[in-house]
Every structure is written in structure tokens, then in C-alpha cells.
PDB file of N, CA and C in Angstrom:
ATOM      1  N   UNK A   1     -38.899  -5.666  26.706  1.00  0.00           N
ATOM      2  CA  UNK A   1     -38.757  -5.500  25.272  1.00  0.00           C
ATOM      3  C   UNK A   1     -38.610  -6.880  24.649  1.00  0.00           C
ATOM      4  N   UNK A   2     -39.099  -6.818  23.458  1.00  0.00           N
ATOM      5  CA  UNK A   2     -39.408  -8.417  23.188  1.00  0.00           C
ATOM      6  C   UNK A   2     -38.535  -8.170  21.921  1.00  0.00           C
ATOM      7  N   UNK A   3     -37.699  -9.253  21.268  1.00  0.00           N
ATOM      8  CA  UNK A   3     -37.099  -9.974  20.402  1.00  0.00           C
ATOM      9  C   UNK A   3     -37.307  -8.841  19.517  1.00  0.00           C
ATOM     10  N   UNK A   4     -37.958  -8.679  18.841  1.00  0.00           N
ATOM     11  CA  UNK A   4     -38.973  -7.769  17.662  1.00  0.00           C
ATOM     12  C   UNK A   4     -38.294  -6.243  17.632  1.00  0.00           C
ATOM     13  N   UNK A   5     -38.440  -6.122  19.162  1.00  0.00           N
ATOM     14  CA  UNK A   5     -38.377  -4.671  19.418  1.00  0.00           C
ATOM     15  C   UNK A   5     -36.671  -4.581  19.553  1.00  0.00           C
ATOM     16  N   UNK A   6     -36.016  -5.321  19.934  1.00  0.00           N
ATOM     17  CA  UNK A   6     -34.609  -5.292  20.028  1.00  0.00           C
ATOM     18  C   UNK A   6     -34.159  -5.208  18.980  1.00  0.00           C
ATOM     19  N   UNK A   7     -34.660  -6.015  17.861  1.00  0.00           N
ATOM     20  CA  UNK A   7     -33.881  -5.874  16.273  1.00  0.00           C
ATOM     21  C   UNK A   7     -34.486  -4.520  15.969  1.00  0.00           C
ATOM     22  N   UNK A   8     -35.094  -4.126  16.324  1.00  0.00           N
ATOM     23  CA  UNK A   8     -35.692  -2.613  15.452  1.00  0.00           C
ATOM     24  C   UNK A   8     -34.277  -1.850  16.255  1.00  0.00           C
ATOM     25  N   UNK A   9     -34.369  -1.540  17.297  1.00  0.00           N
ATOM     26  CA  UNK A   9     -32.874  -1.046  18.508  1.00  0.00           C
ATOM     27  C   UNK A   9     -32.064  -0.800  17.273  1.00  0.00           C
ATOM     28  N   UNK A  10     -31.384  -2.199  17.422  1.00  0.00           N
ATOM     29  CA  UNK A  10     -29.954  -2.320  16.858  1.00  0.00           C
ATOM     30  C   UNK A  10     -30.390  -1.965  15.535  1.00  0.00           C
ATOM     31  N   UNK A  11     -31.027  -2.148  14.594  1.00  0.00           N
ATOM     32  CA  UNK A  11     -31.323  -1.669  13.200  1.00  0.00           C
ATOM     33  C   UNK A  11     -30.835  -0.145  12.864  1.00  0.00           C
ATOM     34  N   UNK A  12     -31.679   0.499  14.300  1.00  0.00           N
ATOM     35  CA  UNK A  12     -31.508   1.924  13.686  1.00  0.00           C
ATOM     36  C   UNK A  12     -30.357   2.607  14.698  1.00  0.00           C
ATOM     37  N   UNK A  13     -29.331   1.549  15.323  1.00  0.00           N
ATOM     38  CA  UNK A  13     -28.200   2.148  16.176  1.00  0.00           C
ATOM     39  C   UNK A  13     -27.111   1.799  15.024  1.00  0.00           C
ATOM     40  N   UNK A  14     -27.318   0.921  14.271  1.00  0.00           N
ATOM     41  CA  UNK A  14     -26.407   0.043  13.170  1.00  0.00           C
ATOM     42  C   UNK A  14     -26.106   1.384  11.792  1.00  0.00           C
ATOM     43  N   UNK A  15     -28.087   1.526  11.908  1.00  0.00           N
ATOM     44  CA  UNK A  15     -27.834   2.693  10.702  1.00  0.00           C
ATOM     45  C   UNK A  15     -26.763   4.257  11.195  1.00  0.00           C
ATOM     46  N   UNK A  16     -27.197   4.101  12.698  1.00  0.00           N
ATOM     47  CA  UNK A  16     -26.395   5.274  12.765  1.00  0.00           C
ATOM     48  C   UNK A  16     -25.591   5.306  12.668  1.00  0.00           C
ATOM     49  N   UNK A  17     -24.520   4.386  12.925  1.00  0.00           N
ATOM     50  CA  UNK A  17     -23.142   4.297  13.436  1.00  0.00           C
ATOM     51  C   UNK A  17     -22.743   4.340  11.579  1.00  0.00           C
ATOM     52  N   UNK A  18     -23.319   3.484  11.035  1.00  0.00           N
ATOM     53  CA  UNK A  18     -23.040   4.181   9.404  1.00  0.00           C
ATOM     54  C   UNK A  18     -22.664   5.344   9.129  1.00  0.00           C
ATOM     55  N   UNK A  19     -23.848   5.954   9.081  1.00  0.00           N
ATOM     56  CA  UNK A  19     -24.231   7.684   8.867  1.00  0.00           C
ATOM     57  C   UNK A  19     -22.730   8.073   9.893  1.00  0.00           C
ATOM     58  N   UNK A  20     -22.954   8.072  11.109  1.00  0.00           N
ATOM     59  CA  UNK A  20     -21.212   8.473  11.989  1.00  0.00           C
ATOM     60  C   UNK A  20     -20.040   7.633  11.267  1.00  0.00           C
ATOM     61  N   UNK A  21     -19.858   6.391  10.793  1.00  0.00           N
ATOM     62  CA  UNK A  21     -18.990   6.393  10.104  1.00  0.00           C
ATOM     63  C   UNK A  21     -18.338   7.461   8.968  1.00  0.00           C
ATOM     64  N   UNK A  22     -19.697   7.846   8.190  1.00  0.00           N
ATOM     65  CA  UNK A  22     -19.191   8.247   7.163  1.00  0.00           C
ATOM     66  C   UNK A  22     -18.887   9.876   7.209  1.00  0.00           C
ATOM     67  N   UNK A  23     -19.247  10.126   8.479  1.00  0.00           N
ATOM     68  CA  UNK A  23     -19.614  11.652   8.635  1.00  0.00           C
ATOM     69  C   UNK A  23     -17.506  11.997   9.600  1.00  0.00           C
ATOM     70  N   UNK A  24     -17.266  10.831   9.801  1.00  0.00           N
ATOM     71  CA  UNK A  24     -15.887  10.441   9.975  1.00  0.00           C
ATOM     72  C   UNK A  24     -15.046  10.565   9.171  1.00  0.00           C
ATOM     73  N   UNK A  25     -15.459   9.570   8.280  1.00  0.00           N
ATOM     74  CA  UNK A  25     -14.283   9.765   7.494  1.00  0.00           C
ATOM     75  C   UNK A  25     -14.033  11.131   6.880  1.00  0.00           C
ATOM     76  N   UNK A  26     -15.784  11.903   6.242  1.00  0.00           N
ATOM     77  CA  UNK A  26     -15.582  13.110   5.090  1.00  0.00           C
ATOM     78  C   UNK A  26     -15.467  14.450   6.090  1.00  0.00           C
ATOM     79  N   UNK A  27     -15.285  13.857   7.711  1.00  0.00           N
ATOM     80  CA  UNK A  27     -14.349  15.103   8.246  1.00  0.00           C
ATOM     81  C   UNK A  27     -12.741  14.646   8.619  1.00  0.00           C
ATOM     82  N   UNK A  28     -12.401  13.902   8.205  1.00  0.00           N
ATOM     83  CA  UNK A  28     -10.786  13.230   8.299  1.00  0.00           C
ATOM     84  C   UNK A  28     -10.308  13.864   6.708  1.00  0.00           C
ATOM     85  N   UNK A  29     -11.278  13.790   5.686  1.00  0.00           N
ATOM     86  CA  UNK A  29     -11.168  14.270   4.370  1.00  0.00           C
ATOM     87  C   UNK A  29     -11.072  15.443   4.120  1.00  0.00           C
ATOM     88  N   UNK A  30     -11.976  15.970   4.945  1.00  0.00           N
ATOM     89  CA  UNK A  30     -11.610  17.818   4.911  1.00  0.00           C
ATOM     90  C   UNK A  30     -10.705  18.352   5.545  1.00  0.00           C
ATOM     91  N   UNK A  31     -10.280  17.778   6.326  1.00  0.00           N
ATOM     92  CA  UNK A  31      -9.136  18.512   7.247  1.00  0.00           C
ATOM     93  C   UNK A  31      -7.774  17.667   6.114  1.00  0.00           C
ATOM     94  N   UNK A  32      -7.695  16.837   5.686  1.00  0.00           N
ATOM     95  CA  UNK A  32      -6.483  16.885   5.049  1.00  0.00           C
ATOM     96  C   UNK A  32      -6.302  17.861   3.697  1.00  0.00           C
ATOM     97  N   UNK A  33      -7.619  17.646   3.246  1.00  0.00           N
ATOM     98  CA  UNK A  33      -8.037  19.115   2.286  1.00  0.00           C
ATOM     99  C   UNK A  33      -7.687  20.483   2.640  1.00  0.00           C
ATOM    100  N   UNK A  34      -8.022  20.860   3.757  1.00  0.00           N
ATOM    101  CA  UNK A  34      -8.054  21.988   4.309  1.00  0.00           C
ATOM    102  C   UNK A  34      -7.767  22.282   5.620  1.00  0.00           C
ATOM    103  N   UNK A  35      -6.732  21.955   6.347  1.00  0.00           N
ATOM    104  CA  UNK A  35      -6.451  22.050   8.062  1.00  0.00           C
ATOM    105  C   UNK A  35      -7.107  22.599   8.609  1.00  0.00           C
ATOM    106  N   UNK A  36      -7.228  24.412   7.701  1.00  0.00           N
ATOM    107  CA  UNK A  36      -8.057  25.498   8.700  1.00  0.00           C
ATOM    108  C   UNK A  36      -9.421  25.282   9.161  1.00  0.00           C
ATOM    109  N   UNK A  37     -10.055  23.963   8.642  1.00  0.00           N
ATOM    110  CA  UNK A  37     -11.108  24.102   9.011  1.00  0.00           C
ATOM    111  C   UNK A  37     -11.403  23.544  10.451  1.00  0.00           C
ATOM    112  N   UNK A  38     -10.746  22.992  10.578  1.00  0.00           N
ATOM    113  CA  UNK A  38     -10.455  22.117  12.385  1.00  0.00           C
ATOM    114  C   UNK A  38     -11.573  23.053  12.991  1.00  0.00           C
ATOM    115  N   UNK A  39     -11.198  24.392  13.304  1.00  0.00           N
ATOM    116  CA  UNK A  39     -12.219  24.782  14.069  1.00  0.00           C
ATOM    117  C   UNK A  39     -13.368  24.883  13.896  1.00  0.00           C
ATOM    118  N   UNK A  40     -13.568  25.053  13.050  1.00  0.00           N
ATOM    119  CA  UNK A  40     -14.973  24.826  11.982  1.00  0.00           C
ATOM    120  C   UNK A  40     -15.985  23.818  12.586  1.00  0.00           C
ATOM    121  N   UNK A  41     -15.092  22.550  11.863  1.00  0.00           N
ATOM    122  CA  UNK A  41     -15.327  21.367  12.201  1.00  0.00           C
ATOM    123  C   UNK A  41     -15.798  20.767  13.498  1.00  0.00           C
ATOM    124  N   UNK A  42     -14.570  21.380  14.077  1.00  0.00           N
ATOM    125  CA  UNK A  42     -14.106  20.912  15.807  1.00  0.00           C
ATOM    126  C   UNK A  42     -16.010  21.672  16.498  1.00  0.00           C
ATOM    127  N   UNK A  43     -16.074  22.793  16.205  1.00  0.00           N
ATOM    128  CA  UNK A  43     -17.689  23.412  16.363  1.00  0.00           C
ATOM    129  C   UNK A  43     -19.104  22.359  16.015  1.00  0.00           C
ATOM    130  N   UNK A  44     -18.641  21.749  14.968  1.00  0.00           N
ATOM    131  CA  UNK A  44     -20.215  21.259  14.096  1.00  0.00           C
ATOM    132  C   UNK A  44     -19.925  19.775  15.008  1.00  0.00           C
ATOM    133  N   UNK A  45     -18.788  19.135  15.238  1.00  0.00           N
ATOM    134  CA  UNK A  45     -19.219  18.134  15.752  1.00  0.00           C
ATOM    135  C   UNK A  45     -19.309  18.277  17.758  1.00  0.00           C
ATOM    136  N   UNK A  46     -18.720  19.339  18.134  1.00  0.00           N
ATOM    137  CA  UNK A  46     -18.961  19.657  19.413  1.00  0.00           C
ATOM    138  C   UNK A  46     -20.841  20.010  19.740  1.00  0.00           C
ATOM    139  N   UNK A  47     -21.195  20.726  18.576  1.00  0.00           N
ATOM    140  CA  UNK A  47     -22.868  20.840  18.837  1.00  0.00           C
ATOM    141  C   UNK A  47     -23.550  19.563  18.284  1.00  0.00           C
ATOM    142  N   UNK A  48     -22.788  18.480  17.554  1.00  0.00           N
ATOM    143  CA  UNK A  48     -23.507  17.298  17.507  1.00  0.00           C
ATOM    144  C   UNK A  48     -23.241  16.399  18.634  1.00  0.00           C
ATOM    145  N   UNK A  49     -22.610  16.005  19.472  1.00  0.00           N
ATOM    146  CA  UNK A  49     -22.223  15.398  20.603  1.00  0.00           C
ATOM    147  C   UNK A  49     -22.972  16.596  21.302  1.00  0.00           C
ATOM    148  N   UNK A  50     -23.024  17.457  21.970  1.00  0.00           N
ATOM    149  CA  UNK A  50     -23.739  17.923  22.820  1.00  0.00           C
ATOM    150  C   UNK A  50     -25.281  18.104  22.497  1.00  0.00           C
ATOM    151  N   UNK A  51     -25.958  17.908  21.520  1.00  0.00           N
ATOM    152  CA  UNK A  51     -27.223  17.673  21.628  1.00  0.00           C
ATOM    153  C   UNK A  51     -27.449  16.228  21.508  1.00  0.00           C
ATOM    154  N   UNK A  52     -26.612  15.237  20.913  1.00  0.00           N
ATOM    155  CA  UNK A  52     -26.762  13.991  20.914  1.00  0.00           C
ATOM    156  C   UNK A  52     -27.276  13.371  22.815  1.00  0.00           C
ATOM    157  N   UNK A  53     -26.187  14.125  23.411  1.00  0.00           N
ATOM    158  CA  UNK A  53     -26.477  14.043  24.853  1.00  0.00           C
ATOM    159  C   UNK A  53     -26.924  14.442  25.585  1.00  0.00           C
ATOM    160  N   UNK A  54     -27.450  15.443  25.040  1.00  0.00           N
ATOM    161  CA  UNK A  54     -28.477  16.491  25.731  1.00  0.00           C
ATOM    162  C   UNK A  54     -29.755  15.678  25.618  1.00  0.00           C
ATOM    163  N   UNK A  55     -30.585  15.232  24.130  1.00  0.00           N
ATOM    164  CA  UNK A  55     -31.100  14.443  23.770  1.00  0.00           C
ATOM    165  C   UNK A  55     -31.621  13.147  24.368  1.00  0.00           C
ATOM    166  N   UNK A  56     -30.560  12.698  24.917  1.00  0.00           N
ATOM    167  CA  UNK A  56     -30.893  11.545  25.884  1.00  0.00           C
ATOM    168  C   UNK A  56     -31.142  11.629  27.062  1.00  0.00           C
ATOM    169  N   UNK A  57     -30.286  12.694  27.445  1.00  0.00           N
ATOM    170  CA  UNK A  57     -30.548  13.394  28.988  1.00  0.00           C
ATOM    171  C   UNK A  57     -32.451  13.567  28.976  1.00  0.00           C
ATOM    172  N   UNK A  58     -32.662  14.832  27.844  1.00  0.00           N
ATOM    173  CA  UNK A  58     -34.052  15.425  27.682  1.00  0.00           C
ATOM    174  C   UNK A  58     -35.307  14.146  27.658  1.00  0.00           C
ATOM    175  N   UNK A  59     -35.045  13.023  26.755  1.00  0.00           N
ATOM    176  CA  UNK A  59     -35.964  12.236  26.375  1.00  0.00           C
ATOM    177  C   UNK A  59     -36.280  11.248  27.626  1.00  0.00           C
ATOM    178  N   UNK A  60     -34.814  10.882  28.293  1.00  0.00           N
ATOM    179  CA  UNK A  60     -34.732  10.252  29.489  1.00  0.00           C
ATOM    180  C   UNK A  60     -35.570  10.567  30.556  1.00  0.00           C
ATOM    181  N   UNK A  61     -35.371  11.684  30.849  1.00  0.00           N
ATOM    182  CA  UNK A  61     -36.119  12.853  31.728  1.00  0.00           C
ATOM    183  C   UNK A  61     -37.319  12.419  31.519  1.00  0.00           C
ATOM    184  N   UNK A  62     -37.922  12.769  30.595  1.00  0.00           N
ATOM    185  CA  UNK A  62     -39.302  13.263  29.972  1.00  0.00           C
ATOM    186  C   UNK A  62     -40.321  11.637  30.223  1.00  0.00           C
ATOM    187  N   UNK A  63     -39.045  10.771  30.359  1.00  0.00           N
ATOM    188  CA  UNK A  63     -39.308   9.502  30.492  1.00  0.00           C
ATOM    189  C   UNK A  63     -39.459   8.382  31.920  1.00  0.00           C
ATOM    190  N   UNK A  64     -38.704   9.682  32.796  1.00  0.00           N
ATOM    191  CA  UNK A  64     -38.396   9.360  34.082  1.00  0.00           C
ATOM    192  C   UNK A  64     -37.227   7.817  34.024  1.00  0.00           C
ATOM    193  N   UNK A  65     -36.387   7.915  33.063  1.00  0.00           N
ATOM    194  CA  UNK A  65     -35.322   7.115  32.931  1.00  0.00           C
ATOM    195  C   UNK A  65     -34.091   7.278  32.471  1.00  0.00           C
ATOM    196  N   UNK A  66     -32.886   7.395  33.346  1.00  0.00           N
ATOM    197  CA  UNK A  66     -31.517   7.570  32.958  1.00  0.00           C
ATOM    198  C   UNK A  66     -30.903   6.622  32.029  1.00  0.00           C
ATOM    199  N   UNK A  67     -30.841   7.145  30.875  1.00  0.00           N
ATOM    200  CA  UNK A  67     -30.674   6.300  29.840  1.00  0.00           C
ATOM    201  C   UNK A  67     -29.158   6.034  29.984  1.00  0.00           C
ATOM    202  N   UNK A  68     -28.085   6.466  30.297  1.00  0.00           N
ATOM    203  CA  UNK A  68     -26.884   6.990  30.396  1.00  0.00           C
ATOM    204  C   UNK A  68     -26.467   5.700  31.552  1.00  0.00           C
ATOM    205  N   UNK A  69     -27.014   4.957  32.511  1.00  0.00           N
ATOM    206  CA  UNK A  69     -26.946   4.789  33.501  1.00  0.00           C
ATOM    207  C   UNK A  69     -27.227   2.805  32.781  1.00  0.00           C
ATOM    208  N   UNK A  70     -27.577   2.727  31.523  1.00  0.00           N
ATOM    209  CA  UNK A  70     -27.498   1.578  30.484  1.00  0.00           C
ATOM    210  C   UNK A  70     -26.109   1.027  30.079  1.00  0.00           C
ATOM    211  N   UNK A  71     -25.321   2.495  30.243  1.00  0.00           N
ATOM    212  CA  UNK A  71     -24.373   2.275  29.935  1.00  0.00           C
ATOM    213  C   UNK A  71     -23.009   2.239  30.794  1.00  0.00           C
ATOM    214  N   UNK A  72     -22.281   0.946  30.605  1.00  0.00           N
ATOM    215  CA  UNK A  72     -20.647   1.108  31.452  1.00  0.00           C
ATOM    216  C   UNK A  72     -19.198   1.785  30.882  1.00  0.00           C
ATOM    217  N   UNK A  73     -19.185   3.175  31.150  1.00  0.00           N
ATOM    218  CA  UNK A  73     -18.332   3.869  30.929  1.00  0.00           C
ATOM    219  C   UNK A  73     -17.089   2.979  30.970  1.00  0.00           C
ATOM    220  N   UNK A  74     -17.251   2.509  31.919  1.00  0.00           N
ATOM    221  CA  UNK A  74     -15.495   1.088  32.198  1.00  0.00           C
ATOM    222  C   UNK A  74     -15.747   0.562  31.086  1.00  0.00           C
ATOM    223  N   UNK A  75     -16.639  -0.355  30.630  1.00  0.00           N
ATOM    224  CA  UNK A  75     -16.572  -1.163  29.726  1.00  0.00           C
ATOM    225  C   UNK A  75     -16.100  -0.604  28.297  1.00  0.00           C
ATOM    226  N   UNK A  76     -16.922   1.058  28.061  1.00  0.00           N
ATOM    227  CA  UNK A  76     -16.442   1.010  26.777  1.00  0.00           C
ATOM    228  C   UNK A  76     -14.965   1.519  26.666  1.00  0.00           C
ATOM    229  N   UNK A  77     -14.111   1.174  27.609  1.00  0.00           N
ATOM    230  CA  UNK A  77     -12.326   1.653  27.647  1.00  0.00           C
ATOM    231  C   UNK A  77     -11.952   0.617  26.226  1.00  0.00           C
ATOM    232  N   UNK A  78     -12.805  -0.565  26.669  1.00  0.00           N
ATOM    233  CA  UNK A  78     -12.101  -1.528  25.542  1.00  0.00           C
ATOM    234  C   UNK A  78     -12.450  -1.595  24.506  1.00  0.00           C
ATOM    235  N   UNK A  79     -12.966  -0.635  23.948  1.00  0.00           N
ATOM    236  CA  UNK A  79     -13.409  -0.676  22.501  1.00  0.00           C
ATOM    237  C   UNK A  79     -12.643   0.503  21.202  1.00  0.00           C
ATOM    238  N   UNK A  80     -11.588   1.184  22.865  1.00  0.00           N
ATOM    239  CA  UNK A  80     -10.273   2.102  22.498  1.00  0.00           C
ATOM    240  C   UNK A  80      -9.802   1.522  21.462  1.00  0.00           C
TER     241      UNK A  80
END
């Protein structure tokens, strides 16, 4: 992957983590609004993390590459 292609990467991992920022906070916002919705909630982001990873699993696959295997589970302790 060349220079080019790495800034495109981080561009649209940067945008995401936005979009998950904000999708953070306005569920930190609803639950002080409304507690009961926890489960609600606790649902919409359990099926977004599980297709998020399903997703990578699927594309990986499809790719004959463990994308998951990029990453050091140890390492990200420190970003606790």
C-alpha cells in the first residue's frame, strides 16, 4: 500500500471514529434522559458491534485475509 492509499485508510477510519464519537455521546444523552432505554440501546449498539465484526470477519474471508490478526489485542489495553 503506497502513501496515497494509507491517507485514504486513516481518512475514512478518522471519519468514523467521528460518526462513533458522536453516536457516544447522543447515547450517554439518552440514557441520562431516559435510563429505561439502556436496553434498547444496550440492543442497537450490541447489533452494531456484532456486524461491525462480523463484517470484517465476512470481507476478510471473502479476501482470504484475517483482518483481526492486524491487530494487538495487548496493545490496545493502553488506550483504556
Amino acid at each position: 500500500m503506497d502513501h496515497q492509499e494509507d491517507n485514504a485508510v486513516i481518512l475514512h477510519l478518522k471519519q468514523a471514529l467521528s460518526h462513533l464519537d458522536q453516536a457516544i455521546r447522543e447515547t450517554i444523552q439518552s440514557l441520562k434522559e431516559d435510563p429505561a432505554a439502556k436496553n434498547n440501546l444496550g440492543h442497537v449498539w450490541e447489533e452494531f458491534l456484532g456486524t461491525f465484526f462480523g463484517r470484517i470477519k465476512t470481507i476478510g474471508k471473502e479476501n482470504k485475509m484475517n483482518l483481526l490478526n492486524l491487530v494487538s489485542f495487548e496493545r490496545l489495553k493502553k488506550y483504556q
